[in-house]
PDB file of N, CA and C in Angstrom:
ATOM      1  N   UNK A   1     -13.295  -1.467  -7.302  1.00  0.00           N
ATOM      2  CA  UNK A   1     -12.342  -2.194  -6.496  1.00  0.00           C
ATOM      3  C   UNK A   1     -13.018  -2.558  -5.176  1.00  0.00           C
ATOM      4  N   UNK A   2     -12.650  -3.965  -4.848  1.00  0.00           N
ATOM      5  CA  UNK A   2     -13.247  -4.116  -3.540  1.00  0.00           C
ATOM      6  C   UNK A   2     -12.807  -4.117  -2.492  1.00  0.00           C
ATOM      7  N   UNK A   3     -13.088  -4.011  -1.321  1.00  0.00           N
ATOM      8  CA  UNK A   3     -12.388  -3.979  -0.219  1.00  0.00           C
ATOM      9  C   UNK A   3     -11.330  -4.637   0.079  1.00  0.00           C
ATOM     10  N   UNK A   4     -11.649  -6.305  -0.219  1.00  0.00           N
ATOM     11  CA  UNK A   4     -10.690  -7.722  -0.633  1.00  0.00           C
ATOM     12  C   UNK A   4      -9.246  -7.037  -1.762  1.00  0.00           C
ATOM     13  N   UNK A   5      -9.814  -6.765  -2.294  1.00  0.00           N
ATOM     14  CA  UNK A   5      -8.352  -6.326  -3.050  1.00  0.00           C
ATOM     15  C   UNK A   5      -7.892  -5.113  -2.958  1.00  0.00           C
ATOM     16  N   UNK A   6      -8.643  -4.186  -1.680  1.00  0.00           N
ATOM     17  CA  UNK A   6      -7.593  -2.746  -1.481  1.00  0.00           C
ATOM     18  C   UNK A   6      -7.111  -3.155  -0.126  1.00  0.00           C
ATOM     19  N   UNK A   7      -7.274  -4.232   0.746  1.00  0.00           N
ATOM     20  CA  UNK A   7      -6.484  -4.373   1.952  1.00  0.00           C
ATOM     21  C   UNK A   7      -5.749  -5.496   1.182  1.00  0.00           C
ATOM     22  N   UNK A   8      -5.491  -5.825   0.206  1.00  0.00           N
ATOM     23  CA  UNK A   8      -4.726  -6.894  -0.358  1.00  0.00           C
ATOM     24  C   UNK A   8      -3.597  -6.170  -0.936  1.00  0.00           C
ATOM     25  N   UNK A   9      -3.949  -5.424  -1.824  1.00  0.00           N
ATOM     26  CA  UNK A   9      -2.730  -4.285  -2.129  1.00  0.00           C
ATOM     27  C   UNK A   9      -2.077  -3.484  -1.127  1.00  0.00           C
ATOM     28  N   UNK A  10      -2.724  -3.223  -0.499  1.00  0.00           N
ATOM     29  CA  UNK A  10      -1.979  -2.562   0.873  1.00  0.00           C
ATOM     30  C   UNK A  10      -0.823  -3.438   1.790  1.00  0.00           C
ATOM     31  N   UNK A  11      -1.807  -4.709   2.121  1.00  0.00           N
ATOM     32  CA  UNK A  11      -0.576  -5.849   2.817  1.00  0.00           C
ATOM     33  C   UNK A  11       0.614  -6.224   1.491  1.00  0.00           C
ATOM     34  N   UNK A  12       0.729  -6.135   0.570  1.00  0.00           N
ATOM     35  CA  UNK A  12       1.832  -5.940  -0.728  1.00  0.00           C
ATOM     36  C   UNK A  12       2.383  -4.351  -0.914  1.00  0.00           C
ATOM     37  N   UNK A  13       1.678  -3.400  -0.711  1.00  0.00           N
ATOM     38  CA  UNK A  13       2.479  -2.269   0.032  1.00  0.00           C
ATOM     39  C   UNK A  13       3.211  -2.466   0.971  1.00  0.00           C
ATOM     40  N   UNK A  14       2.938  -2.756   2.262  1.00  0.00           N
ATOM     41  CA  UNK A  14       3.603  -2.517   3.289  1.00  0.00           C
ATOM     42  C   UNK A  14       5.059  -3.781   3.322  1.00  0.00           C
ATOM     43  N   UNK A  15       4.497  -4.834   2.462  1.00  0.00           N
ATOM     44  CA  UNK A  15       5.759  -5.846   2.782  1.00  0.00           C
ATOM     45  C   UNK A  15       6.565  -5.311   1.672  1.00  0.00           C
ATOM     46  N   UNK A  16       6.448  -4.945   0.862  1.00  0.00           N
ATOM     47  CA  UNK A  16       7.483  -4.009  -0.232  1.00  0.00           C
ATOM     48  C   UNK A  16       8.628  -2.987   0.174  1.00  0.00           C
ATOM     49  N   UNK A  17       7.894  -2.344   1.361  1.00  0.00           N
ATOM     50  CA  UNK A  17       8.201  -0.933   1.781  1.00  0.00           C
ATOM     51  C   UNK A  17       9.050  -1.788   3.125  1.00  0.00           C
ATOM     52  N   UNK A  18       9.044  -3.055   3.551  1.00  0.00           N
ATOM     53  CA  UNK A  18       9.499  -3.422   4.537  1.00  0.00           C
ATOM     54  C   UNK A  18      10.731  -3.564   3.965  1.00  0.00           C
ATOM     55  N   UNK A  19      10.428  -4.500   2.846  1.00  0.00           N
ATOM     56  CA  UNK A  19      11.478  -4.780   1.881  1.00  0.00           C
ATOM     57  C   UNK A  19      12.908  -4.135   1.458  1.00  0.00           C
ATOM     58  N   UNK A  20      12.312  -2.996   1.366  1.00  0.00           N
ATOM     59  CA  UNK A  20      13.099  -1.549   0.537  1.00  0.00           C
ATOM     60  C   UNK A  20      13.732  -1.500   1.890  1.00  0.00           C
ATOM     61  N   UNK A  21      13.440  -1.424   2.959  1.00  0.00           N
ATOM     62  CA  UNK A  21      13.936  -0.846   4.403  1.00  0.00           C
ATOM     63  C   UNK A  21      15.204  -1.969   4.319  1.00  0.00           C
ATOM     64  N   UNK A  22      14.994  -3.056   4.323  1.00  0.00           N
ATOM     65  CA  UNK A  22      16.104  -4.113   4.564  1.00  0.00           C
ATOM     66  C   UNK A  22      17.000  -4.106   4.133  1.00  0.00           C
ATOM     67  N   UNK A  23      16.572  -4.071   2.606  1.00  0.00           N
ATOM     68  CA  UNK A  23      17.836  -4.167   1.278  1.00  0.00           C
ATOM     69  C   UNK A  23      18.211  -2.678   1.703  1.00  0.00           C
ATOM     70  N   UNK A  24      18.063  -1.616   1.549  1.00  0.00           N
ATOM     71  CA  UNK A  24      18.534  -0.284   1.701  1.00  0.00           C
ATOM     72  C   UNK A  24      19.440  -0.941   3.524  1.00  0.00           C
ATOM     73  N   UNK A  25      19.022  -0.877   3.963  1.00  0.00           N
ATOM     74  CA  UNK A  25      20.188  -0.881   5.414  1.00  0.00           C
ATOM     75  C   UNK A  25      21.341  -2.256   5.116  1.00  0.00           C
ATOM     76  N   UNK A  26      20.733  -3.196   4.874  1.00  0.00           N
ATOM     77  CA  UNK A  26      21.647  -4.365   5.048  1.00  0.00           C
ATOM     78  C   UNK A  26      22.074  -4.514   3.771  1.00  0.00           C
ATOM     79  N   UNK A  27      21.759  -4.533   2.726  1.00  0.00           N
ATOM     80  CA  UNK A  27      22.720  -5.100   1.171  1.00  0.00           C
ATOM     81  C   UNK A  27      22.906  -3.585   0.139  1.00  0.00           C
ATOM     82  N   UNK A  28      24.260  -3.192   0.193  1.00  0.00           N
ATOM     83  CA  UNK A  28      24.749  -2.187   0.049  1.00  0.00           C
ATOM     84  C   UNK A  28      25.311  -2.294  -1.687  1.00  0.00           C
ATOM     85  N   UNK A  29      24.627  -3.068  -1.928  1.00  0.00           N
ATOM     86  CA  UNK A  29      25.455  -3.729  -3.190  1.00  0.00           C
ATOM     87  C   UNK A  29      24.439  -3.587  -4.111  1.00  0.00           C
ATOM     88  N   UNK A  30      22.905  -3.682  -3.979  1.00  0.00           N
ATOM     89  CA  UNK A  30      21.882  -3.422  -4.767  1.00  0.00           C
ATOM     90  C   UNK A  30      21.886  -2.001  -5.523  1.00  0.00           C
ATOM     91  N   UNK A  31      21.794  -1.995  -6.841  1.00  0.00           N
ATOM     92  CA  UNK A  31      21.294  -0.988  -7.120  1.00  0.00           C
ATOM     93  C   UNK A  31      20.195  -0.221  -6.780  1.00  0.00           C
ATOM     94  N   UNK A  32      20.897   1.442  -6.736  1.00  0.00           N
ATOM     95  CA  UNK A  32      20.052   2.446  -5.960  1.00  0.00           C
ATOM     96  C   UNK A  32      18.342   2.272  -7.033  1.00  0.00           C
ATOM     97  N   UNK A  33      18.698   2.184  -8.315  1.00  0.00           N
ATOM     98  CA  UNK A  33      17.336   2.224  -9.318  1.00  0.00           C
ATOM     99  C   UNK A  33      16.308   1.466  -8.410  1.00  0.00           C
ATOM    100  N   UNK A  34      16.775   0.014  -8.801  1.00  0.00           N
ATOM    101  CA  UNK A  34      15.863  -1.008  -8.043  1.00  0.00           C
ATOM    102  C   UNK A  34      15.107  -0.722  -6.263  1.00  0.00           C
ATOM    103  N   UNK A  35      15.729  -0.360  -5.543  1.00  0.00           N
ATOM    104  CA  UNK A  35      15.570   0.399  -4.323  1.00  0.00           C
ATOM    105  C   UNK A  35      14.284   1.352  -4.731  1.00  0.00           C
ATOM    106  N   UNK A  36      14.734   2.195  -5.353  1.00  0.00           N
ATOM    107  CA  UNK A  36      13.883   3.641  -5.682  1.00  0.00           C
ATOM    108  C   UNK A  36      12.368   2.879  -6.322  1.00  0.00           C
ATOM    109  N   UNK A  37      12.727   1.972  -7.205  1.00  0.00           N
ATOM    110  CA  UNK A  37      11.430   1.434  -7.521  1.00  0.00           C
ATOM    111  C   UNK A  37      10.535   0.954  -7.014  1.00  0.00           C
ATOM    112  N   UNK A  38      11.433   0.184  -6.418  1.00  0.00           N
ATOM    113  CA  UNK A  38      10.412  -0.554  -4.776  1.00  0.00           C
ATOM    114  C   UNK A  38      10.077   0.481  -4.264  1.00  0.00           C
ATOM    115  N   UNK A  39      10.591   1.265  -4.023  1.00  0.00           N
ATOM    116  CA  UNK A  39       9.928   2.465  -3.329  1.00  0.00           C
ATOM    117  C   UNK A  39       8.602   2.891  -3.334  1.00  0.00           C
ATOM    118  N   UNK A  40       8.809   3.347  -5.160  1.00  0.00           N
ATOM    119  CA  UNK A  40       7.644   4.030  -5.157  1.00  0.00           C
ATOM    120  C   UNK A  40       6.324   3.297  -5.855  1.00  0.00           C
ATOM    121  N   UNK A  41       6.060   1.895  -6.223  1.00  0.00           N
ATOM    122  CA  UNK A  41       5.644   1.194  -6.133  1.00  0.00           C
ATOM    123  C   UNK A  41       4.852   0.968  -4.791  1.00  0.00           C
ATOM    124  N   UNK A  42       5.760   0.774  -3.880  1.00  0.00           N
ATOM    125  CA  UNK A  42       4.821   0.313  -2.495  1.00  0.00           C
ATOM    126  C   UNK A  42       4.239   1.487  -2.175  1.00  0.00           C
ATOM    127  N   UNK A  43       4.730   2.632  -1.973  1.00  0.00           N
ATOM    128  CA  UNK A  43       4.112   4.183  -1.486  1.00  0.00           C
ATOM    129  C   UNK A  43       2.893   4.234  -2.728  1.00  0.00           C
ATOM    130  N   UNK A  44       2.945   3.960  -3.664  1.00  0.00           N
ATOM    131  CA  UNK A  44       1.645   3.744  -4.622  1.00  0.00           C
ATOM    132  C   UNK A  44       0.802   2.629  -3.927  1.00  0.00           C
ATOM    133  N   UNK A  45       0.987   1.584  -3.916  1.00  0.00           N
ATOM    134  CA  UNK A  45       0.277   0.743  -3.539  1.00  0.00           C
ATOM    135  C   UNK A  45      -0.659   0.874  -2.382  1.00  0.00           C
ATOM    136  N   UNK A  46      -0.183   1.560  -1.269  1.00  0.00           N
ATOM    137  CA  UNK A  46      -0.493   1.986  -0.054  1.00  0.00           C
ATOM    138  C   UNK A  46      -1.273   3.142   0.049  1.00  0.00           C
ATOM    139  N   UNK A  47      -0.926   4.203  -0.755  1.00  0.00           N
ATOM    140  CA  UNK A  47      -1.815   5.027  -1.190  1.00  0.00           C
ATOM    141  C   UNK A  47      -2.688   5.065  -1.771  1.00  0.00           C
ATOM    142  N   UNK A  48      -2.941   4.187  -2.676  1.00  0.00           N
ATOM    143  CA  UNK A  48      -4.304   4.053  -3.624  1.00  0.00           C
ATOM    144  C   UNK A  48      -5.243   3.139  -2.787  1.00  0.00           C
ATOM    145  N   UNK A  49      -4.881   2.477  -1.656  1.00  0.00           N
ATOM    146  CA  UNK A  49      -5.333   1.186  -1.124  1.00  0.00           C
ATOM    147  C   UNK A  49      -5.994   2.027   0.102  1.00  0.00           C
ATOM    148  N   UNK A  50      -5.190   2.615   0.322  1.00  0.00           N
ATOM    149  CA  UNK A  50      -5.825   2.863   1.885  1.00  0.00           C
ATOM    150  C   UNK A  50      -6.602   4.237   1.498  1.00  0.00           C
ATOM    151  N   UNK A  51      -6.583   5.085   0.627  1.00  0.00           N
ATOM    152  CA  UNK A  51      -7.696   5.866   0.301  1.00  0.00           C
ATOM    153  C   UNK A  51      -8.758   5.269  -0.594  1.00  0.00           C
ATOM    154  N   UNK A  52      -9.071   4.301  -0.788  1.00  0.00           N
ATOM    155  CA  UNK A  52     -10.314   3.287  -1.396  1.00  0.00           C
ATOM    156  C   UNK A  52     -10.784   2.730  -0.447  1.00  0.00           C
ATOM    157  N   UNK A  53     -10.061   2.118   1.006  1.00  0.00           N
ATOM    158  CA  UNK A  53     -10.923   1.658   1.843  1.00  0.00           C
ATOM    159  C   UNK A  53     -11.358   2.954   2.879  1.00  0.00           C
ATOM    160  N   UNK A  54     -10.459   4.183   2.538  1.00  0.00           N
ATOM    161  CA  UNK A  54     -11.545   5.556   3.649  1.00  0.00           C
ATOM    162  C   UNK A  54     -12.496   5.698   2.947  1.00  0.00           C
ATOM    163  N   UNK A  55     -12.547   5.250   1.341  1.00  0.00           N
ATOM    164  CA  UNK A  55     -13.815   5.767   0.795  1.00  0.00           C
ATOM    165  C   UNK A  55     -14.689   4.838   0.952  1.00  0.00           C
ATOM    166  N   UNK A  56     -14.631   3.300   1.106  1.00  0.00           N
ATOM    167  CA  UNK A  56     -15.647   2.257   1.159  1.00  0.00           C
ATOM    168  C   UNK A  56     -15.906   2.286   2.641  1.00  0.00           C
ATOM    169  N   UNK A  57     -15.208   2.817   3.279  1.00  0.00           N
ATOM    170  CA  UNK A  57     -15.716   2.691   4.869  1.00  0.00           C
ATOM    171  C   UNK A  57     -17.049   4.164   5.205  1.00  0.00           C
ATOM    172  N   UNK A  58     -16.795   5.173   4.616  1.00  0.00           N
ATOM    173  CA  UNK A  58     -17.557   6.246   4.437  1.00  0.00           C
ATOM    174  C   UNK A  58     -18.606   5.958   3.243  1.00  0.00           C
ATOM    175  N   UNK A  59     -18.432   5.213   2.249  1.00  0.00           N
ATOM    176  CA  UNK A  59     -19.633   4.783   1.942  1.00  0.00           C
ATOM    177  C   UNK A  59     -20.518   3.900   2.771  1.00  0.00           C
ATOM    178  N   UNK A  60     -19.953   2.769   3.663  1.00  0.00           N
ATOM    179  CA  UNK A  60     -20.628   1.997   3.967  1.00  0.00           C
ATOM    180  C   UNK A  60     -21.358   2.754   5.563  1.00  0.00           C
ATOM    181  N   UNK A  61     -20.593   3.731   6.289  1.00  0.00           N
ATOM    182  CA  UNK A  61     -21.482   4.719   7.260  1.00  0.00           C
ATOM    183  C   UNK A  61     -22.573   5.250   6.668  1.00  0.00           C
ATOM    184  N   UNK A  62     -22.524   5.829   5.318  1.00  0.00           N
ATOM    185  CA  UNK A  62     -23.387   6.523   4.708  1.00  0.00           C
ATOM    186  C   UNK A  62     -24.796   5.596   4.427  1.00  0.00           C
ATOM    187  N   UNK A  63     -24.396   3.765   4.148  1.00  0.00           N
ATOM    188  CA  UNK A  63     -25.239   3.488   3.946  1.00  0.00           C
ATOM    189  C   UNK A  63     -26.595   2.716   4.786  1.00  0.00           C
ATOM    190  N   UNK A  64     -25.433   2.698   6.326  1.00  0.00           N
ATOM    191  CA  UNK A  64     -26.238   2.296   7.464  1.00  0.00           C
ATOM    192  C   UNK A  64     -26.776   3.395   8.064  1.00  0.00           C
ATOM    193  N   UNK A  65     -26.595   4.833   7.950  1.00  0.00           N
ATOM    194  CA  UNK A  65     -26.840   6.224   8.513  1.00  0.00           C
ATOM    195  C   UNK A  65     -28.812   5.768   7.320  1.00  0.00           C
ATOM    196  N   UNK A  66     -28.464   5.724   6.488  1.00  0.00           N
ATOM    197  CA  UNK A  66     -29.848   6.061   5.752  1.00  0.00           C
ATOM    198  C   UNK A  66     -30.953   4.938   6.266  1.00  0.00           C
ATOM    199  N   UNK A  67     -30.422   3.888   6.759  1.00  0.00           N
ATOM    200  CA  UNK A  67     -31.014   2.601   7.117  1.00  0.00           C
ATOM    201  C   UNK A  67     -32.317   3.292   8.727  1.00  0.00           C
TER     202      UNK A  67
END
């Protein structure tokens, strides 16, 4: 995975999770399922994303440290 597509999944994390915030406060009418999904979808998304770029950022120290 490349960097391009783990800060790409992440900005689709976070607008998901913005998402869930809205519909959960303002539209009371949505099902709780759908809510919960968004949920944990974006908390996935965000998590897999932003621990791939601590690891490509610590690879890429590692690879100017040897330079």
């Amino acid at each position: 995975m490349s960097k391009q597509i783990a800060l790409a999944m992440q900005r689709v994390g976070m607008i998901l999770i913005v998402t869930v915030m809205l519909l959960d406060h303002f539209v009371f009418q949505i099902e709780e399922g759908f809510i919960l999904t968004c949920a944990i979808i974006s908390a996935v998304l965000l998590a897999v994303s932003i621990s791939r770029l601590k690891y490509i950022e610590v690879k890429e120290d590692c690879g100017q440290a040897g330079k």
